[in-house]
Protein backbone atom coordinates (compact mmCIF):
# COMPACT_ATOMS: atom_id res chain seq x y z
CA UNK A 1 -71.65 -18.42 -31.32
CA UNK A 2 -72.49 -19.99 -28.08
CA UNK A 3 -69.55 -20.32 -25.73
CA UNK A 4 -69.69 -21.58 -21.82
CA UNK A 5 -67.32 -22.70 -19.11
CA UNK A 6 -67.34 -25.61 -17.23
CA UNK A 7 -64.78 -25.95 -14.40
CA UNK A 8 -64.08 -30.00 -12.97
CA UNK A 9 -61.30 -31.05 -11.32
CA UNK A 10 -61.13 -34.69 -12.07
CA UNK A 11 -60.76 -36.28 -15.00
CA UNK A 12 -63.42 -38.98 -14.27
CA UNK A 13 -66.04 -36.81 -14.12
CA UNK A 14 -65.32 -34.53 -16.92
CA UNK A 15 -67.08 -36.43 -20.23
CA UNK A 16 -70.47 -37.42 -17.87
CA UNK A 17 -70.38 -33.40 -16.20
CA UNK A 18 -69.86 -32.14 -20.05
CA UNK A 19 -72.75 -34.11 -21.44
CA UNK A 20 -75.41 -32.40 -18.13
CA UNK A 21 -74.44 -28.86 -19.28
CA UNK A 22 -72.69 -25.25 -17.66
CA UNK A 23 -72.87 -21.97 -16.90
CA UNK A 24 -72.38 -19.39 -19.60
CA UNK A 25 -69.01 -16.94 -18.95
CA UNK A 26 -68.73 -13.69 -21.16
CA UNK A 27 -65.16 -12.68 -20.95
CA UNK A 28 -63.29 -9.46 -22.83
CA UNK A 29 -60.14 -10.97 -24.51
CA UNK A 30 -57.09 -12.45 -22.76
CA UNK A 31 -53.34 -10.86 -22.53
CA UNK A 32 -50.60 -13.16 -23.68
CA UNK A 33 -50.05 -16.69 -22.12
CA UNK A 34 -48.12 -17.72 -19.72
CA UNK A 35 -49.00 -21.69 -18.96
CA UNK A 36 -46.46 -22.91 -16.69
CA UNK A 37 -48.58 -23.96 -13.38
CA UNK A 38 -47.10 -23.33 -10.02
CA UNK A 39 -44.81 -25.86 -8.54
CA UNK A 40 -47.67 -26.97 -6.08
CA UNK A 41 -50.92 -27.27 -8.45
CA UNK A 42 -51.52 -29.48 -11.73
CA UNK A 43 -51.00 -28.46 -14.83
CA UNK A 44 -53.80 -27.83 -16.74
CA UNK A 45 -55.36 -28.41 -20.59
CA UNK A 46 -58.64 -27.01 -21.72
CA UNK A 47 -60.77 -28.49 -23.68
CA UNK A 48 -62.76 -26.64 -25.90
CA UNK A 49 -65.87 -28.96 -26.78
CA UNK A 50 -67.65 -28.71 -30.04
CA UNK A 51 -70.80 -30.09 -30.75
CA UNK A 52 -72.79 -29.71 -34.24
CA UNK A 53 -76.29 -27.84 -33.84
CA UNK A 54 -78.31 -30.46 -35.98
CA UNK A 55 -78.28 -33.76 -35.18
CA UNK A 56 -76.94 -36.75 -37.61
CA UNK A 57 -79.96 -36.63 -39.30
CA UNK A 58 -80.34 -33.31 -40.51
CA UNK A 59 -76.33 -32.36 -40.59
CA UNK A 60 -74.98 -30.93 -43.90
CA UNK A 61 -71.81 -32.33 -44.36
CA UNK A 62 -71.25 -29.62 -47.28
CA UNK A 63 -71.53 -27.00 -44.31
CA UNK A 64 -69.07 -28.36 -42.19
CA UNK A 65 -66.34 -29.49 -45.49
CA UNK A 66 -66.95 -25.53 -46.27
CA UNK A 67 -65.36 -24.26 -43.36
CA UNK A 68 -62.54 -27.56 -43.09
CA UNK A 69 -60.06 -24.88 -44.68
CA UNK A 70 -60.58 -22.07 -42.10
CA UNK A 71 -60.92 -25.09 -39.00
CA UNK A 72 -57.08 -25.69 -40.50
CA UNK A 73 -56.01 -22.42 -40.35
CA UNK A 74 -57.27 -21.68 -36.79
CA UNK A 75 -55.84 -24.65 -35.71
CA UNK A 76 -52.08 -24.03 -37.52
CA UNK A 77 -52.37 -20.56 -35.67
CA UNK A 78 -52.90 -22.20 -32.08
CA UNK A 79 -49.91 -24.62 -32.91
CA UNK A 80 -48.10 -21.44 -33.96
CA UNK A 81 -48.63 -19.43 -30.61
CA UNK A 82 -47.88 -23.12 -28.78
CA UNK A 83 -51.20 -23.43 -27.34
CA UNK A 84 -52.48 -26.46 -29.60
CA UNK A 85 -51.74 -29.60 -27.50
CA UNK A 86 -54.01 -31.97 -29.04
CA UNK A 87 -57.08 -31.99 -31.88
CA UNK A 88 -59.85 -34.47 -33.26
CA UNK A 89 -63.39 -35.00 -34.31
CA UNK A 90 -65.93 -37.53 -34.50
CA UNK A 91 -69.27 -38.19 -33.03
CA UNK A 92 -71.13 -37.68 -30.25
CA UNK A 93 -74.58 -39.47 -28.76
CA UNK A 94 -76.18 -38.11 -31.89
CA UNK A 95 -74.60 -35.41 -33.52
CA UNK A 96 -71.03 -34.71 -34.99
CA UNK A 97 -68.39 -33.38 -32.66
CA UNK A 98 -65.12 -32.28 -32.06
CA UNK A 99 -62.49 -31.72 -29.29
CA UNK A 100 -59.55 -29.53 -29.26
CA UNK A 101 -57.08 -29.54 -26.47
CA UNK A 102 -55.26 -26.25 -25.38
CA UNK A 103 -52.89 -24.84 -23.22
CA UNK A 104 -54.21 -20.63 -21.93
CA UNK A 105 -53.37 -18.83 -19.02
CA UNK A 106 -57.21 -18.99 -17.72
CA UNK A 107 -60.12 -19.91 -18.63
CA UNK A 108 -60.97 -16.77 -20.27
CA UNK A 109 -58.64 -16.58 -22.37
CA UNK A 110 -59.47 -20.61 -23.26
CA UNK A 111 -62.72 -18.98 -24.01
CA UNK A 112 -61.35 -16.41 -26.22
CA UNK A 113 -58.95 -18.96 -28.38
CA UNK A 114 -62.30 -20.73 -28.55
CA UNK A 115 -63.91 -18.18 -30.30
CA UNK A 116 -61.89 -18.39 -33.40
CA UNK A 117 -63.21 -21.65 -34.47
CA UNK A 118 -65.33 -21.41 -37.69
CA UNK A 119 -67.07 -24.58 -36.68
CA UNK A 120 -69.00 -22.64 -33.63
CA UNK A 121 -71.30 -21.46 -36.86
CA UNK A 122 -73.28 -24.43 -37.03
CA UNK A 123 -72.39 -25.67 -33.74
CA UNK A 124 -71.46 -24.66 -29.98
CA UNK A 125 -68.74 -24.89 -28.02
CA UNK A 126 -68.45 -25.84 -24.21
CA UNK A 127 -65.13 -25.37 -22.17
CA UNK A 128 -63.95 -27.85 -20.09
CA UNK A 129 -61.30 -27.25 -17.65
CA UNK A 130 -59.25 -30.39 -17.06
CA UNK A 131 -56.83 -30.14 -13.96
CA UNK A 132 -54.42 -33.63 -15.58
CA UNK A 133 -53.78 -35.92 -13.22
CA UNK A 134 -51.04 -38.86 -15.13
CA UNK A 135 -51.54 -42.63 -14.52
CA UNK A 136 -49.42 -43.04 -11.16
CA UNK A 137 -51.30 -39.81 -9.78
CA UNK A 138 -48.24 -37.61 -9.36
CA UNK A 139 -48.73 -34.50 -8.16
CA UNK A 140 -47.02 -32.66 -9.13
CA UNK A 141 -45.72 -33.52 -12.07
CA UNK A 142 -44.22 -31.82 -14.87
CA UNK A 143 -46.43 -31.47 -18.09
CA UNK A 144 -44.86 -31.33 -21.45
């Protein structure tokens, strides 16, 4: 499994700074959570990043169905512990992908909840760290 950490701090840049790459970040795994920002910074999501090894021509869509019951599971279990804030998948330049939304304490331990998706064994996973910023640029603002 390849995981790595990518910090931004504005939205606009995030998809075109994902797509150049980041820096690798081995971590040892995280306490429990506690999410709630400080009154005076933004909250923030991470978004964990998956992208398929092989591209659209060589994918094996039996590989990926394989592991759809497992992807569930992980998924229920961040939605369990309140960390799942948002999930999807579809396609990237030329390659499947996915994108999974969470709420972690740090970055390392965004890395760690990473780690527990069965999809990072035909693909990779890259962490972005998305300080929100809402349409009338509030800060800041309460996230719910």
């Amino acid at each position: 499994m390849h995981l790595t950490w990518l910090p931004l701090f504005s939205a606009s840049l995030a998809l075109a700074a994902a797509l150049v790459g980041c820096c690798r970040l081995a971590v040892p795994p995280a306490e429990a959570p506690d999410v709630a920002p400080p009154p005076d910074r933004l909250p923030v999501v991470y978004a964990l990043i998956w992208r398929a090894h092989a591209t659209d021509d060589a994918f094996d869509a039996r590989e990926f169905q394989a592991r759809i019951p497992r992807l569930m599971a992980w998924l229920r279990s961040l939605h369990e512990r309140g960390a799942l804030v948002a999930c999807g998948g579809g396609g990237l330049e030329d390659r499947s992908g996915g994108l999974t939304l969470v709420r972690a304490a740090s970055p390392e331990e965004a890395l760690d909840l990473a780690r527990g998706n069965p999809m990072n064994e035909i693909g990779t996973t890259e962490l972005l760290v998305w300080d929100v910023y809402f349409a009338d640029l509030a800060v800041p603002r309460p996230f719910r």
